[in-house]
C-alpha atoms as a PDB file:
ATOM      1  CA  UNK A   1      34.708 -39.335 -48.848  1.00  0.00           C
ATOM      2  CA  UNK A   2      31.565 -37.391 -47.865  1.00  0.00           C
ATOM      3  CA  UNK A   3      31.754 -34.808 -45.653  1.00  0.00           C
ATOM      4  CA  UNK A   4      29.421 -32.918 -43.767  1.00  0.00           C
ATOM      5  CA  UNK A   5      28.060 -29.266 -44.515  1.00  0.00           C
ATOM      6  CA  UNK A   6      28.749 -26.893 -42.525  1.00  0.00           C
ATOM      7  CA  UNK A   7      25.327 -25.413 -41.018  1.00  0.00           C
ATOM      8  CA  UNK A   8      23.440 -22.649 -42.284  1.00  0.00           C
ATOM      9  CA  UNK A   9      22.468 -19.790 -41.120  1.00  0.00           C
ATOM     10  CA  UNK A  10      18.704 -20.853 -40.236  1.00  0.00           C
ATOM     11  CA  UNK A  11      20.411 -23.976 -38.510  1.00  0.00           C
ATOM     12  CA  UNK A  12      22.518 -22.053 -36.024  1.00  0.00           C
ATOM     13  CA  UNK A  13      19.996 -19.939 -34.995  1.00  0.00           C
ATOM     14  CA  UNK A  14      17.864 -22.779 -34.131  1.00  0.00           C
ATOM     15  CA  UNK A  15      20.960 -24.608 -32.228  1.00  0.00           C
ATOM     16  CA  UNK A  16      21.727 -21.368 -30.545  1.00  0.00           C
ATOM     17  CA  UNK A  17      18.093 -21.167 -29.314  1.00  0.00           C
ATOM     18  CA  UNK A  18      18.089 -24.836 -27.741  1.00  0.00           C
ATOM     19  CA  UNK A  19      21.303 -23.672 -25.859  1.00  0.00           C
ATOM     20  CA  UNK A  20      20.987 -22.973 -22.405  1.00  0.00           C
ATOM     21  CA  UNK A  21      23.459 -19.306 -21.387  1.00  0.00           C
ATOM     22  CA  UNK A  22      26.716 -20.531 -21.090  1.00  0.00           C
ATOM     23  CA  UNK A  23      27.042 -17.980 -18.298  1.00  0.00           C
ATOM     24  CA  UNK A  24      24.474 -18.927 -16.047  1.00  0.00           C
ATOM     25  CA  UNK A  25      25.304 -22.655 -16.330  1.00  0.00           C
ATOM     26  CA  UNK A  26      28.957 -21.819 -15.376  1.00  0.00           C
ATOM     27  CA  UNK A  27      27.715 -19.971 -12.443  1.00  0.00           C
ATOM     28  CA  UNK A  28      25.481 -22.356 -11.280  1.00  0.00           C
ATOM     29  CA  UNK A  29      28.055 -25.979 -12.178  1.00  0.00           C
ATOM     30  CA  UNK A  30      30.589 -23.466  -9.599  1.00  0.00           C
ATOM     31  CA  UNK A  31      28.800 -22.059  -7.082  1.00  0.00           C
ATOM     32  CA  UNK A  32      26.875 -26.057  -6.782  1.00  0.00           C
ATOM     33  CA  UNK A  33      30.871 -27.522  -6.951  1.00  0.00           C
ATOM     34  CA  UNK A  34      32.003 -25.573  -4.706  1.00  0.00           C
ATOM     35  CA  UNK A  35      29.213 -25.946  -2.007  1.00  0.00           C
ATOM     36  CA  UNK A  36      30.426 -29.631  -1.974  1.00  0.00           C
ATOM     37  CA  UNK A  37      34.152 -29.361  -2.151  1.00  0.00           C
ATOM     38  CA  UNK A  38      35.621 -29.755   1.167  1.00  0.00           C
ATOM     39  CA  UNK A  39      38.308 -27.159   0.809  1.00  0.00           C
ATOM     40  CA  UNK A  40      35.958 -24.417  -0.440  1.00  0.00           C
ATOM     41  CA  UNK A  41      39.084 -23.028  -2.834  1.00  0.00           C
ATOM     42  CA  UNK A  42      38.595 -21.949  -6.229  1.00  0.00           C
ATOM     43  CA  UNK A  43      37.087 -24.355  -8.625  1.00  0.00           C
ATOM     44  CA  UNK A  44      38.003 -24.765 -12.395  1.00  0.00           C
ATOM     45  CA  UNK A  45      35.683 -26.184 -14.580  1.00  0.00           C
ATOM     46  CA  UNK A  46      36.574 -27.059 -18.411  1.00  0.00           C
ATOM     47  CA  UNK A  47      34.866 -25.729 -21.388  1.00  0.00           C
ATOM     48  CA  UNK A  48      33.727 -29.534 -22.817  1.00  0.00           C
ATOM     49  CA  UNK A  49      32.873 -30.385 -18.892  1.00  0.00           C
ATOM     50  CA  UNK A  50      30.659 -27.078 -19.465  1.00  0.00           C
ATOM     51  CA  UNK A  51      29.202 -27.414 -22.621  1.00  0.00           C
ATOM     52  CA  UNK A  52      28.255 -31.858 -21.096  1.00  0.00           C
ATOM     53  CA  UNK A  53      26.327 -29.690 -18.015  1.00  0.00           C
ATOM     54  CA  UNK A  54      24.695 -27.448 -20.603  1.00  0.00           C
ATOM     55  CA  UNK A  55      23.270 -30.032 -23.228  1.00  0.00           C
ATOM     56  CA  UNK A  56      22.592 -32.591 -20.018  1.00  0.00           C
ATOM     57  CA  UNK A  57      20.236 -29.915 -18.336  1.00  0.00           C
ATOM     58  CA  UNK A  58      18.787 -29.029 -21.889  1.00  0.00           C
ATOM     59  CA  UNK A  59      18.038 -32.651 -23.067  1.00  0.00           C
ATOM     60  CA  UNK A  60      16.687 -33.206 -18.975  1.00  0.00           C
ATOM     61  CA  UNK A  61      14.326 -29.983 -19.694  1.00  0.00           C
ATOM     62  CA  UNK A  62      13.053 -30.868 -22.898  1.00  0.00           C
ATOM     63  CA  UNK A  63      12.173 -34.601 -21.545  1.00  0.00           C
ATOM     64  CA  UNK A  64      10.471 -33.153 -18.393  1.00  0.00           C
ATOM     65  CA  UNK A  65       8.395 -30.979 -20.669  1.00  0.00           C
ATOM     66  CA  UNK A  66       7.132 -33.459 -23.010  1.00  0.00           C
ATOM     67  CA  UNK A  67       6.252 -35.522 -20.090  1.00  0.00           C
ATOM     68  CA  UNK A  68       4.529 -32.742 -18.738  1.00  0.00           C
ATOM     69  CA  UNK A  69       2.510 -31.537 -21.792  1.00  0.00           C
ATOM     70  CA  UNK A  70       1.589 -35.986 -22.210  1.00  0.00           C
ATOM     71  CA  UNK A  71       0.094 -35.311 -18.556  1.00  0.00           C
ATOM     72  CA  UNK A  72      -1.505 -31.870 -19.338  1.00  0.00           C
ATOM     73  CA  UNK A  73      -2.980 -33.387 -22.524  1.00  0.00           C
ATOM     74  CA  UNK A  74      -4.454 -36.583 -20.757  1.00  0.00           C
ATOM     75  CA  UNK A  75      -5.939 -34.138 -18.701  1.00  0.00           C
ATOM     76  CA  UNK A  76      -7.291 -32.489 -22.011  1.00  0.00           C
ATOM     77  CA  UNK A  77      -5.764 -29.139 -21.341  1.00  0.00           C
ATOM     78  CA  UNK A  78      -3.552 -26.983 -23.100  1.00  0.00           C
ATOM     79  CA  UNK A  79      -1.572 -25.231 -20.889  1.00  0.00           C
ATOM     80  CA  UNK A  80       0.672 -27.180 -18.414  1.00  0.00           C
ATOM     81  CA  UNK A  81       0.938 -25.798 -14.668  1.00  0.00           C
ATOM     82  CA  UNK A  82       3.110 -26.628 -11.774  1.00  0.00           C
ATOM     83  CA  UNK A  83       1.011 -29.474 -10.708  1.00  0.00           C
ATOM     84  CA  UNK A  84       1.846 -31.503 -14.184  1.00  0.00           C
ATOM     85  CA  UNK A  85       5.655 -30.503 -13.775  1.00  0.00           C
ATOM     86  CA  UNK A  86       5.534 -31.971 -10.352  1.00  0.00           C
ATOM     87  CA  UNK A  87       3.753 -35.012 -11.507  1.00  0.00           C
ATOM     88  CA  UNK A  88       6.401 -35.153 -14.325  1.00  0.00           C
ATOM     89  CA  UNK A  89       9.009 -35.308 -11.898  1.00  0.00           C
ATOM     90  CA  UNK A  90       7.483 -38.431 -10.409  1.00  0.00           C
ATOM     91  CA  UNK A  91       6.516 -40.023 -13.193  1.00  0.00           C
ATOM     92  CA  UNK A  92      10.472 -39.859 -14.668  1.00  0.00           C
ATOM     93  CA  UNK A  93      11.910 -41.039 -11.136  1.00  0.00           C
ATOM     94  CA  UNK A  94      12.657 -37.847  -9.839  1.00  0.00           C
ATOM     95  CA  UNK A  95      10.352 -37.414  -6.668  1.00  0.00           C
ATOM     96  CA  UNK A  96      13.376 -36.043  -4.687  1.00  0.00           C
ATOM     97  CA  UNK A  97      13.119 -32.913  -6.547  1.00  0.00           C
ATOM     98  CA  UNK A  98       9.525 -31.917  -5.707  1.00  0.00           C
ATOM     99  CA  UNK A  99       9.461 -31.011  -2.207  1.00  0.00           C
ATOM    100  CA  UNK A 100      12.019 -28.151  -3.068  1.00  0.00           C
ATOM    101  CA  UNK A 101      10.315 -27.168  -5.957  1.00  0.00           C
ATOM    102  CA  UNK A 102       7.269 -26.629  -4.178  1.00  0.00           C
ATOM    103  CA  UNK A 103       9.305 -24.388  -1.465  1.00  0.00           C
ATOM    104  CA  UNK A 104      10.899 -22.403  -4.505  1.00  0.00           C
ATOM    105  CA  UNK A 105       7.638 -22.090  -5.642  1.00  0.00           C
ATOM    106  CA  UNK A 106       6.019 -20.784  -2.680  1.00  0.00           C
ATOM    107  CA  UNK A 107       9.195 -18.354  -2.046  1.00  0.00           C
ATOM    108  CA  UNK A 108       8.599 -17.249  -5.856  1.00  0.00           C
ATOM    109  CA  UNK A 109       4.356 -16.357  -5.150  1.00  0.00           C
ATOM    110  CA  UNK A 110       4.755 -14.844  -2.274  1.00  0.00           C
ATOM    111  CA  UNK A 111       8.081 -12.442  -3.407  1.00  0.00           C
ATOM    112  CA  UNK A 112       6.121 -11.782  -6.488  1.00  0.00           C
ATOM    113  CA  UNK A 113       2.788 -10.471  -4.642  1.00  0.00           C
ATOM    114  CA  UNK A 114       4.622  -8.756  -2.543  1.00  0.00           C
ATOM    115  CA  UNK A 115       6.726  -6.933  -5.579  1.00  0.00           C
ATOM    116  CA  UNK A 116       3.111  -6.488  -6.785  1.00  0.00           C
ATOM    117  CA  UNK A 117       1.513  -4.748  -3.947  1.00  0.00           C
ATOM    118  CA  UNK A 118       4.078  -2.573  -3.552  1.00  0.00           C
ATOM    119  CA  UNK A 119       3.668  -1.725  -6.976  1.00  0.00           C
ATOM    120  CA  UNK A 120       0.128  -1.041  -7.025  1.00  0.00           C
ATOM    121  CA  UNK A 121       0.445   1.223  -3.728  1.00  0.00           C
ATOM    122  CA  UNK A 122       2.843   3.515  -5.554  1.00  0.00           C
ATOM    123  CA  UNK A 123       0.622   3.936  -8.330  1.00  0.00           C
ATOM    124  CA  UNK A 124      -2.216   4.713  -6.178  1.00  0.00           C
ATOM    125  CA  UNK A 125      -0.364   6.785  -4.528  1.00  0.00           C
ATOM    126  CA  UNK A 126       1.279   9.000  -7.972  1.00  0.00           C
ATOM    127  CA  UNK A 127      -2.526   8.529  -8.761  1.00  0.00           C
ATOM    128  CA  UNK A 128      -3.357  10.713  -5.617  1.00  0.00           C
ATOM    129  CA  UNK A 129      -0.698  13.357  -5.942  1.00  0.00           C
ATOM    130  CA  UNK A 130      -1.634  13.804  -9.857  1.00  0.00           C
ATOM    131  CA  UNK A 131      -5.569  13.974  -8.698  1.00  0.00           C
ATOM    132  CA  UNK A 132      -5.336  16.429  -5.209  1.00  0.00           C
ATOM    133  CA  UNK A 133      -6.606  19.989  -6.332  1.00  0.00           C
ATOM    134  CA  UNK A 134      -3.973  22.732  -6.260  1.00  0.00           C
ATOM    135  CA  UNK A 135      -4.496  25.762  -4.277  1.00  0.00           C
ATOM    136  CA  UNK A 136      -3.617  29.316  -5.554  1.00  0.00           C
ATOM    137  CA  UNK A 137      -0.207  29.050  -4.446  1.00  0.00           C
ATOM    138  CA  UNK A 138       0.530  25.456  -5.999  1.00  0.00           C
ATOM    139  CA  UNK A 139       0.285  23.625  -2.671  1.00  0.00           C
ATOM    140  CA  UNK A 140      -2.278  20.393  -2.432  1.00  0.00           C
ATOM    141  CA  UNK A 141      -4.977  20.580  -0.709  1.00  0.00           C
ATOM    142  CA  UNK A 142      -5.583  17.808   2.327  1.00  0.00           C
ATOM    143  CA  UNK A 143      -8.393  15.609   1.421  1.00  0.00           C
ATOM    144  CA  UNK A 144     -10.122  18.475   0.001  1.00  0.00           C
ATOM    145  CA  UNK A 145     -11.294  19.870   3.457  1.00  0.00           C
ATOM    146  CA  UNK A 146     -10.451  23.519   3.274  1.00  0.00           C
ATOM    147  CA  UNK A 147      -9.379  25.327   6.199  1.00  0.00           C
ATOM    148  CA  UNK A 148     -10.297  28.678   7.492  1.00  0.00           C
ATOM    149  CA  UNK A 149      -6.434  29.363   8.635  1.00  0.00           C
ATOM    150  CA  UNK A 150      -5.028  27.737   5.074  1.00  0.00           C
ATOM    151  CA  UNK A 151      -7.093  29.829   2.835  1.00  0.00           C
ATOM    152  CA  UNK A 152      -5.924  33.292   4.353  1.00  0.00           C
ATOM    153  CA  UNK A 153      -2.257  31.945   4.619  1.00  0.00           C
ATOM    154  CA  UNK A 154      -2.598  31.109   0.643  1.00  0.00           C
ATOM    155  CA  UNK A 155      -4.408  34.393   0.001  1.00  0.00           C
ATOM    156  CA  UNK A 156      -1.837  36.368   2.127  1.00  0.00           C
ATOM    157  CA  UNK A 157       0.430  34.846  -0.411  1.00  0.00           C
ATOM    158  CA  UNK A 158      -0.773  35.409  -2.921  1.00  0.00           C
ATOM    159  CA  UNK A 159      -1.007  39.174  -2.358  1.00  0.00           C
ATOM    160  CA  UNK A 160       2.513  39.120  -1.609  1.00  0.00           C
ATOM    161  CA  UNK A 161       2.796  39.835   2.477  1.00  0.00           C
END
């Protein structure tokens, strides 16, 4: 009788790679399960039902990325973009999925510039701070006008009345 070898150590980190996060797909099997359940309770979902979700979705993703890359590479490019994943989608029978893709997609751009303006308005603004001219008493000048009034306030200070 032959029997298999167990894996080695190179081989499970490979087959832990391919795995999708057990965590994430039980969140997302429950909170989908229980959107459709009429009586909203709790719902249980076992570990072999689980691990079928998991290596369904993985095997779906790898098959909609090869068909993706054979449409980027027809279009002799190397990198594939939404457009091929959406064409993907139709060419494997799975048009239904594109119109809320594209929504998704538009909610991602647009939460993503937004995340990125604000981000580059609080630089500019630490930029500002870190490049307004102190006065003699430590306080930042406005816009680098000097005032009359603020200059013998800040001297007055200075000498200590």
């Amino acid at each position: 009788m032959a029997t298999a070898a167990a894996p080695t150590v190179g081989e499970k980190v490979v087959a832990d790679a391919d795995e999708l996060p057990k965590a994430v797909v039980r969140r997302l099997v429950k909170d989908k399960l229980s959107q459709l359940s009429q009586d909203g309770g709790e719902i249980q979902v076992l570990k072999d039902s689980l691990l079928a979700f998991s290596e369904s979705s993985r095997i779906f993703i790898h098959y909609l990325s090869a068909t993706a890359n054979d449409i980027c590479k027809e279009s002799k490019r190397q990198t594939i973009n939404a457009e091929d994943v959406f064409k993907a989608l139709e060419e494997i029978e799975f048009p239904e999925f594109v119109a809320s893709l594209r929504t998704s997609l538009e909610e991602f751009k647009q939460k993503n510039a937004k995340r990125k303006s604000e981000s580059s308005k609080s630089k500019e603004a630490k930029k500002s701070k870190t490049e307004e001219p102190l006065m003699e008493n430590g306080e930042a000048q406005e816009n680098g006008v000097e005032d009359g009034n603020n200059n013998d306030a800040a001297a007055a200070a200075a000498d200590g009345e």
